[in-house]
N, C-alpha and C. Protein backbone atom coordinates (compact mmCIF):
# COMPACT_ATOMS: atom_id res chain seq x y z
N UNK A 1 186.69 -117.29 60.34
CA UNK A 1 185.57 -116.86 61.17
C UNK A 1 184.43 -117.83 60.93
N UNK A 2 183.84 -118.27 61.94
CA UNK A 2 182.37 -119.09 61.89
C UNK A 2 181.27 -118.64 60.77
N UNK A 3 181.01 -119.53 60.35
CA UNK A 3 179.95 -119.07 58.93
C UNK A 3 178.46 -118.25 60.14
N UNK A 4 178.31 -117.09 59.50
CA UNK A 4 177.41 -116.43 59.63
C UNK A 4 177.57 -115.18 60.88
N UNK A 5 178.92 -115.52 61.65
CA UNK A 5 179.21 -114.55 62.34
C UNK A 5 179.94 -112.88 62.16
N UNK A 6 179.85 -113.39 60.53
CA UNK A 6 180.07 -111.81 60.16
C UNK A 6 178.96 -110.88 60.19
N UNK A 7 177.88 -111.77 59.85
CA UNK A 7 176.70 -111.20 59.43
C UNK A 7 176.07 -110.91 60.88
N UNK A 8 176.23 -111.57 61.98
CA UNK A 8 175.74 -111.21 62.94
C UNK A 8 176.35 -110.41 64.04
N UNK A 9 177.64 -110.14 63.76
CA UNK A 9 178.63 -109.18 64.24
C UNK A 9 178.37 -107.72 63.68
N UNK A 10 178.04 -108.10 62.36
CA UNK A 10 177.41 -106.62 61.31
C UNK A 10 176.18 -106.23 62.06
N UNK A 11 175.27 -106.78 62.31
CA UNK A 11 174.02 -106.92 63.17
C UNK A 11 174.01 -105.91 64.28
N UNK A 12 174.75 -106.73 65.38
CA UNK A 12 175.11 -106.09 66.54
C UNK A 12 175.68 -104.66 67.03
N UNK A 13 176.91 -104.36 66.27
CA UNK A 13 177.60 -103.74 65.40
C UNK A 13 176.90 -102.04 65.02
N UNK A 14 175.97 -102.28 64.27
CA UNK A 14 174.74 -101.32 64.02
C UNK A 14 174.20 -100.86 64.99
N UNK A 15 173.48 -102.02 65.29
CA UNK A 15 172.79 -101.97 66.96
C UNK A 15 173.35 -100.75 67.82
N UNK A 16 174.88 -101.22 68.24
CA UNK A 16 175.29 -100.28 69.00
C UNK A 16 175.74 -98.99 68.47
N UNK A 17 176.28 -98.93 67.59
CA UNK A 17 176.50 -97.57 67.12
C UNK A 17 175.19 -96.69 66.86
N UNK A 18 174.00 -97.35 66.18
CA UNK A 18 172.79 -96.69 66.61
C UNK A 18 172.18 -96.38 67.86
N UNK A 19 172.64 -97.33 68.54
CA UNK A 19 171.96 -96.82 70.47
C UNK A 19 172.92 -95.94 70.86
N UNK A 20 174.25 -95.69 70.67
CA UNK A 20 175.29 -95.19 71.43
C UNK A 20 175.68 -93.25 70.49
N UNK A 21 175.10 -93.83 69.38
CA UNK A 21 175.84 -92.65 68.64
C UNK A 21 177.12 -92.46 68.11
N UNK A 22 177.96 -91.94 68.18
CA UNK A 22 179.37 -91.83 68.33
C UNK A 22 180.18 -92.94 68.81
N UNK A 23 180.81 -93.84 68.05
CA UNK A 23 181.81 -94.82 68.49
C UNK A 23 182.89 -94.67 68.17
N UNK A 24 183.69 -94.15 69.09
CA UNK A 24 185.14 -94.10 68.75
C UNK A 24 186.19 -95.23 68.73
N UNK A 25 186.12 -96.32 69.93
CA UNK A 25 186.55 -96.99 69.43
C UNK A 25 186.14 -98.57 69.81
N UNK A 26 186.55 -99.76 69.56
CA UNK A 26 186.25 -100.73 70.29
C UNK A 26 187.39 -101.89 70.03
N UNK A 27 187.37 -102.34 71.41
CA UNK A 27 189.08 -103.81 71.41
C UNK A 27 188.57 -104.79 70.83
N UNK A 28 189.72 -105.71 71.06
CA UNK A 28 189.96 -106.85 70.86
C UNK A 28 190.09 -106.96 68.95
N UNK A 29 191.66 -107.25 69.09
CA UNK A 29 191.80 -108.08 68.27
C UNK A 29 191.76 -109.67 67.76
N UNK A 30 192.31 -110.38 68.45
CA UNK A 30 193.05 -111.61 68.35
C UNK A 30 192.87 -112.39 69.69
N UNK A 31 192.00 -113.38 69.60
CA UNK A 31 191.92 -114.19 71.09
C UNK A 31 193.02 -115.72 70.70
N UNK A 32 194.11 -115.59 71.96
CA UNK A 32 194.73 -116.78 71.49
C UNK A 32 194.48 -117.79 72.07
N UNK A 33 192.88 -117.84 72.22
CA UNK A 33 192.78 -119.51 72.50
C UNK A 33 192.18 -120.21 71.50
N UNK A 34 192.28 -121.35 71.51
CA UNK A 34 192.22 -122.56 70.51
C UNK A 34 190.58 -121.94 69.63
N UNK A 35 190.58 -122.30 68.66
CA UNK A 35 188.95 -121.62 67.61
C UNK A 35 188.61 -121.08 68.10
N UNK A 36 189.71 -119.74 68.20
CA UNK A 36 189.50 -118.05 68.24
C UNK A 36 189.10 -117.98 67.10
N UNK A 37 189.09 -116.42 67.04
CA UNK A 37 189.06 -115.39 66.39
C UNK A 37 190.82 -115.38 65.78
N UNK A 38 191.25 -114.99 64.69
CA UNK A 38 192.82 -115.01 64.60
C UNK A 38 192.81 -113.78 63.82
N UNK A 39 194.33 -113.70 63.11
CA UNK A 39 194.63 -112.43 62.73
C UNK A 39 193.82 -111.58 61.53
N UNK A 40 193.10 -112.71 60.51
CA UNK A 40 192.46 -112.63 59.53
C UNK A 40 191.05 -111.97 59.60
N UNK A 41 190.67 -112.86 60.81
CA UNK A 41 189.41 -112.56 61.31
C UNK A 41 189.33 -110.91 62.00
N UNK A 42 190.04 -110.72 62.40
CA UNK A 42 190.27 -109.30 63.03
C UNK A 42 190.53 -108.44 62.40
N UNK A 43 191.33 -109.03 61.11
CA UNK A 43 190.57 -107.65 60.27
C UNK A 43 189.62 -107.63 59.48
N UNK A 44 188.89 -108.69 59.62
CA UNK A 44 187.46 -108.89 58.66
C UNK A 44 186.51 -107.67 59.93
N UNK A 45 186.35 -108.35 61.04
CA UNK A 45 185.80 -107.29 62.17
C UNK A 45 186.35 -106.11 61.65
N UNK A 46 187.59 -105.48 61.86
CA UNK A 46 187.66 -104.10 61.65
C UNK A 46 187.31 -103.52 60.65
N UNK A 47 186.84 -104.10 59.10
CA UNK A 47 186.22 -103.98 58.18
C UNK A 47 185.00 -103.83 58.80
N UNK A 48 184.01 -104.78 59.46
CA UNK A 48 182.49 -104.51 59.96
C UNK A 48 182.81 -103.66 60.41
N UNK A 49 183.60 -102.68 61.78
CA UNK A 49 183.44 -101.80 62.41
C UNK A 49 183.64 -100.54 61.54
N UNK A 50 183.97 -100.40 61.24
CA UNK A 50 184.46 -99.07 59.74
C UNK A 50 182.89 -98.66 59.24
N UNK A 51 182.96 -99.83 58.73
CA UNK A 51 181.45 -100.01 57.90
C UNK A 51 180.15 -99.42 58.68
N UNK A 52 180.26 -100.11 60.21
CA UNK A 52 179.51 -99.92 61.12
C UNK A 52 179.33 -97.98 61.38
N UNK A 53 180.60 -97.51 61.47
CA UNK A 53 180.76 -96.30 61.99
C UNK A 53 181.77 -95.50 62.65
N UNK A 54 182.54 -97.07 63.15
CA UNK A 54 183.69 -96.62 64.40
C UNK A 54 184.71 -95.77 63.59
N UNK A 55 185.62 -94.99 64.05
CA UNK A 55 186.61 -94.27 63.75
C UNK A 55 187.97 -94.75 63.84
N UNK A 56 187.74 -95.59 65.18
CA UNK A 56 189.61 -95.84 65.26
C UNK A 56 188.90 -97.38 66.36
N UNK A 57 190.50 -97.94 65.68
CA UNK A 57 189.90 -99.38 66.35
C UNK A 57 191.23 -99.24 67.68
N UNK A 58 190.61 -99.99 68.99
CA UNK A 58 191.72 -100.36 70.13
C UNK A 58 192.22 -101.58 69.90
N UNK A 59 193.30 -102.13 69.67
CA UNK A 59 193.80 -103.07 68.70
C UNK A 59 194.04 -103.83 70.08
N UNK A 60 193.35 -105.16 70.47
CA UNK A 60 194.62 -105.76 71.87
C UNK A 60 193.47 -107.34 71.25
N UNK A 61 195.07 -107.76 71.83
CA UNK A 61 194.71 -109.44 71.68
C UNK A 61 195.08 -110.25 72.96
N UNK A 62 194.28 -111.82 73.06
CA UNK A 62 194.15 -112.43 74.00
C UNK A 62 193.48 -111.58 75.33
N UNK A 63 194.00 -112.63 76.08
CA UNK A 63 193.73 -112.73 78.10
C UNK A 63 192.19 -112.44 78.18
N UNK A 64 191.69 -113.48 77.33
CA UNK A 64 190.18 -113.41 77.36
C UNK A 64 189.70 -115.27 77.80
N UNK A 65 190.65 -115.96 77.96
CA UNK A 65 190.81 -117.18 78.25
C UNK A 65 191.98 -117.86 79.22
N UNK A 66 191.66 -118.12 80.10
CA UNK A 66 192.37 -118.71 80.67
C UNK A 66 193.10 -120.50 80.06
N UNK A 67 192.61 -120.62 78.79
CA UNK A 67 193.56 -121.68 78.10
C UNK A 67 194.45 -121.16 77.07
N UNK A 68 194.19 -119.74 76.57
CA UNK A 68 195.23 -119.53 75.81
C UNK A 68 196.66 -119.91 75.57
N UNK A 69 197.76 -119.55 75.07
CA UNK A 69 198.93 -119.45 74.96
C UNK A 69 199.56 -118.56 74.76
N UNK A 70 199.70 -117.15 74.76
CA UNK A 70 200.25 -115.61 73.84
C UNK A 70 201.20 -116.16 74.14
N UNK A 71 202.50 -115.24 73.10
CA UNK A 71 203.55 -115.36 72.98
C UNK A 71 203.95 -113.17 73.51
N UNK A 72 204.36 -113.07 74.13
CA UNK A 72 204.58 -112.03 74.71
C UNK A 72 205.82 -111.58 74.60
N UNK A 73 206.02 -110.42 74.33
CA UNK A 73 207.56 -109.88 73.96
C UNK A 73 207.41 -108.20 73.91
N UNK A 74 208.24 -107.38 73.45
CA UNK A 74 208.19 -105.78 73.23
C UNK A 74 207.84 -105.60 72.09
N UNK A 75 206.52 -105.05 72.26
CA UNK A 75 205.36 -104.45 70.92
C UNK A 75 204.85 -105.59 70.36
N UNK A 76 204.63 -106.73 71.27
CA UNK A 76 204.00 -108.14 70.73
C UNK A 76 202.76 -108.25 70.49
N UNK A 77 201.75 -106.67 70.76
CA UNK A 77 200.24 -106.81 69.95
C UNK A 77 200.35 -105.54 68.37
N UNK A 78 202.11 -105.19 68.52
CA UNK A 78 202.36 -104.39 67.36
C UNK A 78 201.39 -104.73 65.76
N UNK A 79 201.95 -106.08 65.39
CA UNK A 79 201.65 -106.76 64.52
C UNK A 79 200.32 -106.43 63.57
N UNK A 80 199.33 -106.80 65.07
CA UNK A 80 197.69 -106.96 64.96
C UNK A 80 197.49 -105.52 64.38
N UNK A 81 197.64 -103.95 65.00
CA UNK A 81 197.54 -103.07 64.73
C UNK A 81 197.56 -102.35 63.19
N UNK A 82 199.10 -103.09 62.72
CA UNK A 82 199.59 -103.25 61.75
C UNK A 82 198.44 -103.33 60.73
N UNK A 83 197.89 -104.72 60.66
CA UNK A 83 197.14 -105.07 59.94
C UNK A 83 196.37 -105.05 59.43
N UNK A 84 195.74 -104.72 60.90
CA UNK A 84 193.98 -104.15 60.87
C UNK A 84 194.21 -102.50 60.33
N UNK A 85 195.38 -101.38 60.62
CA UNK A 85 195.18 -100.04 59.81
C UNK A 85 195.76 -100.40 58.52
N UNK A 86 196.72 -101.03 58.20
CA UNK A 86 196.98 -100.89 56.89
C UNK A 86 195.76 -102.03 55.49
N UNK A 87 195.31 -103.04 56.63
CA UNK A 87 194.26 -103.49 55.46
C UNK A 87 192.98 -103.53 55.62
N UNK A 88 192.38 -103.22 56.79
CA UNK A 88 190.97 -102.58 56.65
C UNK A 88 191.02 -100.85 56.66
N UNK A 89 191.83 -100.40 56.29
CA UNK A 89 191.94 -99.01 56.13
C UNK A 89 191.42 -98.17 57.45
N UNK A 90 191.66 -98.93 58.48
CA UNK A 90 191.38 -97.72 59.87
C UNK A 90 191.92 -97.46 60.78
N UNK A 91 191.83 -96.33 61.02
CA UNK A 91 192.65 -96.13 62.25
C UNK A 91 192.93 -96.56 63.49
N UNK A 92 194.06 -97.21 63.68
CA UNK A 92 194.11 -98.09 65.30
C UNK A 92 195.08 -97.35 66.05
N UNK A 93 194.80 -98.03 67.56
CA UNK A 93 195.34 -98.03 68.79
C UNK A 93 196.70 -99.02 69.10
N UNK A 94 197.52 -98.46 69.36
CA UNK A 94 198.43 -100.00 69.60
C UNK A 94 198.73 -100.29 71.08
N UNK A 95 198.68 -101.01 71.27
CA UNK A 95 199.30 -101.61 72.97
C UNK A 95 199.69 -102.76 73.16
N UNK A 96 200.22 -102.69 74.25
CA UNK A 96 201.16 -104.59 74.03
C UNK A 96 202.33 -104.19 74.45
N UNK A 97 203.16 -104.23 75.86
CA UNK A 97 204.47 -104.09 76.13
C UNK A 97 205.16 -102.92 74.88
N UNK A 98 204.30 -101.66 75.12
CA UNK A 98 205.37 -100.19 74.59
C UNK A 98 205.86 -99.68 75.95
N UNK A 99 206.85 -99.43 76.02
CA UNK A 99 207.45 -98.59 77.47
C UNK A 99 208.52 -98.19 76.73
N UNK A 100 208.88 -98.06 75.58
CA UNK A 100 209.59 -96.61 75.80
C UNK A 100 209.85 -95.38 74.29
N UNK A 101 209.79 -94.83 74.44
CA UNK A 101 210.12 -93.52 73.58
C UNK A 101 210.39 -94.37 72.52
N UNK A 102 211.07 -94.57 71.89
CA UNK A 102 211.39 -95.08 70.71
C UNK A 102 210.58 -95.89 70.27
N UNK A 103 209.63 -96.94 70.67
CA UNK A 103 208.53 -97.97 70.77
C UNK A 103 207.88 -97.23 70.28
N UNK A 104 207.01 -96.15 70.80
CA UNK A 104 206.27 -94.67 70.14
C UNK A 104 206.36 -94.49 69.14
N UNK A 105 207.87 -94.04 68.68
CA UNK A 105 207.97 -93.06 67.62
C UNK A 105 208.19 -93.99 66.21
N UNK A 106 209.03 -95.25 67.16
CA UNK A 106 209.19 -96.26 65.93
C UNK A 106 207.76 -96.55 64.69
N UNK A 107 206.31 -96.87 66.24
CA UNK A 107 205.25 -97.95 65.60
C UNK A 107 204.46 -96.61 64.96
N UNK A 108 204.54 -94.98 65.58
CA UNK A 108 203.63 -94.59 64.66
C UNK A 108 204.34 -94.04 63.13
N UNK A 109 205.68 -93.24 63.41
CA UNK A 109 206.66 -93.56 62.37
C UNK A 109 206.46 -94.08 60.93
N UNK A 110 206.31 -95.75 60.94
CA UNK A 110 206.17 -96.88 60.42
C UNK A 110 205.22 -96.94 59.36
N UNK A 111 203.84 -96.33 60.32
CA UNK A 111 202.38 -96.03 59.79
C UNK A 111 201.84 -97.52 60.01
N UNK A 112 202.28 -98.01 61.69
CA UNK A 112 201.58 -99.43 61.76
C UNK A 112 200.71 -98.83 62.90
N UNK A 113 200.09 -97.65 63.54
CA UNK A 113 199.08 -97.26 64.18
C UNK A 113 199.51 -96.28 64.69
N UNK A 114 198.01 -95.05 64.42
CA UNK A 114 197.73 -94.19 64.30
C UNK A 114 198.32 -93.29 66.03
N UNK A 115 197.93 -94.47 66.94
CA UNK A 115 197.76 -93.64 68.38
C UNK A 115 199.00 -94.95 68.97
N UNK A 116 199.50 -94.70 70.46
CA UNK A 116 199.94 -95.68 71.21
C UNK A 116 199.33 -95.90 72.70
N UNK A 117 198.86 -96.85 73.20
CA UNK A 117 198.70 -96.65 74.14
C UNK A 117 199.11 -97.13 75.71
N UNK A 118 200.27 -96.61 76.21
CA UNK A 118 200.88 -97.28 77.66
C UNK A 118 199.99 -97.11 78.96
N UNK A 119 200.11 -98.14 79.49
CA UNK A 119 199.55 -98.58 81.04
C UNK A 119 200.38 -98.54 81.51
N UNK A 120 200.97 -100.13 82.04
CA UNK A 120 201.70 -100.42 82.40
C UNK A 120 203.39 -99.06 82.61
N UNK A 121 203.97 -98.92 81.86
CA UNK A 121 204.82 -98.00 82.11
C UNK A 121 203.93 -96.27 82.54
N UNK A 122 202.71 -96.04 82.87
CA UNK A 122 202.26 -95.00 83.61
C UNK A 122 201.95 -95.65 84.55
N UNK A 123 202.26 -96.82 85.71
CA UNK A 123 201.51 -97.57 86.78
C UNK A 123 202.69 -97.10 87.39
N UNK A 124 204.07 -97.56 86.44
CA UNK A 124 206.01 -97.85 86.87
C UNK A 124 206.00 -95.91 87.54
N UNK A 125 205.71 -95.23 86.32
CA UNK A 125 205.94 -93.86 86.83
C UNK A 125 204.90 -93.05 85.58
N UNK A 126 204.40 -92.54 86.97
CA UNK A 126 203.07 -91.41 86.79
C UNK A 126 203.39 -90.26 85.53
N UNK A 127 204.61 -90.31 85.21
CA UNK A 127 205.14 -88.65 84.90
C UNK A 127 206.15 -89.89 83.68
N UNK A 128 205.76 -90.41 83.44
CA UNK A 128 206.48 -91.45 82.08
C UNK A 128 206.49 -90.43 81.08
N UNK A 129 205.19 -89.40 80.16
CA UNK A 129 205.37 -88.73 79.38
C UNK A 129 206.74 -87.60 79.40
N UNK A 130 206.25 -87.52 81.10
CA UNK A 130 206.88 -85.64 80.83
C UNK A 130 208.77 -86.14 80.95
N UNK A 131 208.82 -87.45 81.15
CA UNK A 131 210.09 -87.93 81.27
C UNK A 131 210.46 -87.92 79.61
N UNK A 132 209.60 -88.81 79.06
CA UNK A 132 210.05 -89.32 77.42
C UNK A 132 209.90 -87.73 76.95
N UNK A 133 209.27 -87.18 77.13
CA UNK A 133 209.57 -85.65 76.71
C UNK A 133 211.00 -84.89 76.69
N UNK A 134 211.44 -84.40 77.55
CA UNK A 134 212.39 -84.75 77.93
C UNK A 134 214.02 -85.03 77.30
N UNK A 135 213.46 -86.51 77.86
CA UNK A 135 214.54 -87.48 77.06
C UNK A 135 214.62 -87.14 75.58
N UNK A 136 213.56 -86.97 74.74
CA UNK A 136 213.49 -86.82 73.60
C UNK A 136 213.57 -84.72 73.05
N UNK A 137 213.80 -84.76 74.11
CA UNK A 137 214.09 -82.84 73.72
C UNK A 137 212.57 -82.26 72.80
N UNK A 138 211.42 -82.57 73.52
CA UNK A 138 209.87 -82.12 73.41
C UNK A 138 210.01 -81.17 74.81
N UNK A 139 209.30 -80.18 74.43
CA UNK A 139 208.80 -79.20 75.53
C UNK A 139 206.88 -79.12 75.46
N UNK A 140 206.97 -79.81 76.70
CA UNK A 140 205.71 -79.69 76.79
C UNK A 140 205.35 -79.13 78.47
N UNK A 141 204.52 -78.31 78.34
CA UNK A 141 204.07 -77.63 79.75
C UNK A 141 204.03 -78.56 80.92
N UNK A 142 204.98 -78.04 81.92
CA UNK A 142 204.66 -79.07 82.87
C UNK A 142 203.39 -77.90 83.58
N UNK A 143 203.08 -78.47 85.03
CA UNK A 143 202.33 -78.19 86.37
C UNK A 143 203.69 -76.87 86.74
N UNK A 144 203.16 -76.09 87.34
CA UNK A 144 204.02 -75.23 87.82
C UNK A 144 204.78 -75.76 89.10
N UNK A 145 204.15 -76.41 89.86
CA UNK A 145 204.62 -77.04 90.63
C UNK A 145 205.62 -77.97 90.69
N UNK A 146 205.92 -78.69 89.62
CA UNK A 146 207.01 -79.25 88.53
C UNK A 146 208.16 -78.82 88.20
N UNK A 147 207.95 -77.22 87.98
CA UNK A 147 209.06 -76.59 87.03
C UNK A 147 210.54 -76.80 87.40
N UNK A 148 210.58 -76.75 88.87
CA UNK A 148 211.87 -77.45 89.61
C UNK A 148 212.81 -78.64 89.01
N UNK A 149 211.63 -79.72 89.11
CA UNK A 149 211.78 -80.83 88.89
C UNK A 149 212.57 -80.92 87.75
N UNK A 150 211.61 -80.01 86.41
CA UNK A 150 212.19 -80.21 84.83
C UNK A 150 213.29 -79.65 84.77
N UNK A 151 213.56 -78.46 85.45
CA UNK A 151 214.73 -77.94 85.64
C UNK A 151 216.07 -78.91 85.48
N UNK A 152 215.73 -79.68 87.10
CA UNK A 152 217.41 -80.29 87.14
C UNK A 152 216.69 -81.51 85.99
N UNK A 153 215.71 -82.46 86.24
CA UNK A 153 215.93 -83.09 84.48
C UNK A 153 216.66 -82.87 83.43
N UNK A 154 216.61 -81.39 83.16
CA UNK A 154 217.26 -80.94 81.92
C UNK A 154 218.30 -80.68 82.08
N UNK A 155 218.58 -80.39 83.13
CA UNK A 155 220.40 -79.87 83.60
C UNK A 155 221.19 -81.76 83.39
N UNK A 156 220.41 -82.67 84.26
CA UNK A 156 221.44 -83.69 84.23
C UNK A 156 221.21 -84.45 83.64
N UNK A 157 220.50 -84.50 82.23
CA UNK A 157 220.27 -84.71 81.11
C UNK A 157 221.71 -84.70 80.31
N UNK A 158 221.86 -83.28 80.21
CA UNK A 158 222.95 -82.47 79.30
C UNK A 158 224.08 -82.78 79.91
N UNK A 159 224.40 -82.86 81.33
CA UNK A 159 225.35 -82.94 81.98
C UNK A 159 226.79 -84.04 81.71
N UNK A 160 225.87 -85.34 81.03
CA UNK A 160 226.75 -86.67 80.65
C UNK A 160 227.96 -85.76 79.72
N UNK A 161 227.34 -85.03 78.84
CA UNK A 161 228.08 -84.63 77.79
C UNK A 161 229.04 -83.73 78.07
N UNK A 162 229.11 -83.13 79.08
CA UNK A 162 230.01 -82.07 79.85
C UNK A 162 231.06 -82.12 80.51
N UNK A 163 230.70 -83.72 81.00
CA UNK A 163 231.83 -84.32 81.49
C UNK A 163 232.54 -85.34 80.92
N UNK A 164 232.80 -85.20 80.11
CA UNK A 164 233.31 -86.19 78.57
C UNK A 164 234.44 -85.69 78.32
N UNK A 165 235.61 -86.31 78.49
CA UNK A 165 237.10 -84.88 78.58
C UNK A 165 237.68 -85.89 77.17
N UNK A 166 238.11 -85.12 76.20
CA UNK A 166 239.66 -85.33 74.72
C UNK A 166 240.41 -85.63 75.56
N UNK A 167 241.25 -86.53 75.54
CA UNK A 167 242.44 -87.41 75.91
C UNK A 167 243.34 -87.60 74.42
């Protein structure tokens, strides 16, 4: 990190949590363009923010530059999350290509962040939870208007297994 930008990140930092009150959380981890911010540095920040007040950090890196480079893959801002809860001691957000149930259960599982958070697979389909629900044999209240729906879900869910014949 640039000499003196801790101190003026600490600065700022204050600033807002004193104008705002309550900070729950705030992004950016990791910018991957050339004399960023990197993985080290991000958790020196999530140390200031702790300090500052915040509760839980939103862990996301890059697409803050159009010269970057990310390297992109499934749970590819996992890492950052990782880091920043297990060594500045706070609670994070994870995001970064999670879409599916197991991605979830794996990263909080693990104890590499606290929360998960999908876009992208709620853009694909609106009803992504009440699906991974579901899939994962969670009962959670649908809309009454729904109940249909969960119905045959659950019927042809079970169904693979029914038609499975001993030979």
């Amino acid at each position: 990190m640039a000499p003196g930008r801790a101190e003026h990140l600490d600065h700022q930092l204050r600033g807002a949590v004193d104008d705002l009150g309550d900070v729950d959380e705030i992004g950016g981890a990791v910018d991957e363009a050339a004399e960023a911010d990197d993985a080290d540095d991000a958790v020196e920040i999530a140390r200031a923010l702790k300090t500052a007040g915040v509760d839980i950090v939103n862990v996301s890196a890059g697409q803050t530059s159009p010269h970057q480079k990310p390297i992109y893959g499934r749970m590819f801002q996992t890492p950052f999350s990782d880091r920043i809860r297990n060594e500045a001691s706070i609670p994070t957000l994870a995001v970064g290509n999670i879409f599916e149930p197991d991605h979830v259960n794996s990263i909080i599982g693990a104890g590499r962040a606290d929360l998960c958070c999908l876009a992208r697979p709620h853009l694909a389909d609106p009803y992504w939870t009440l699906h991974a629900a579901i899939e994962q044999d969670v009962d959670l209240r649908w809309p009454d208007q729904y109940l249909a729906g969960k119905e045959q879900l659950e019927r042809n869910r079970s169904r693979p297994a029914g038609l499975v014949i001993d030979i």
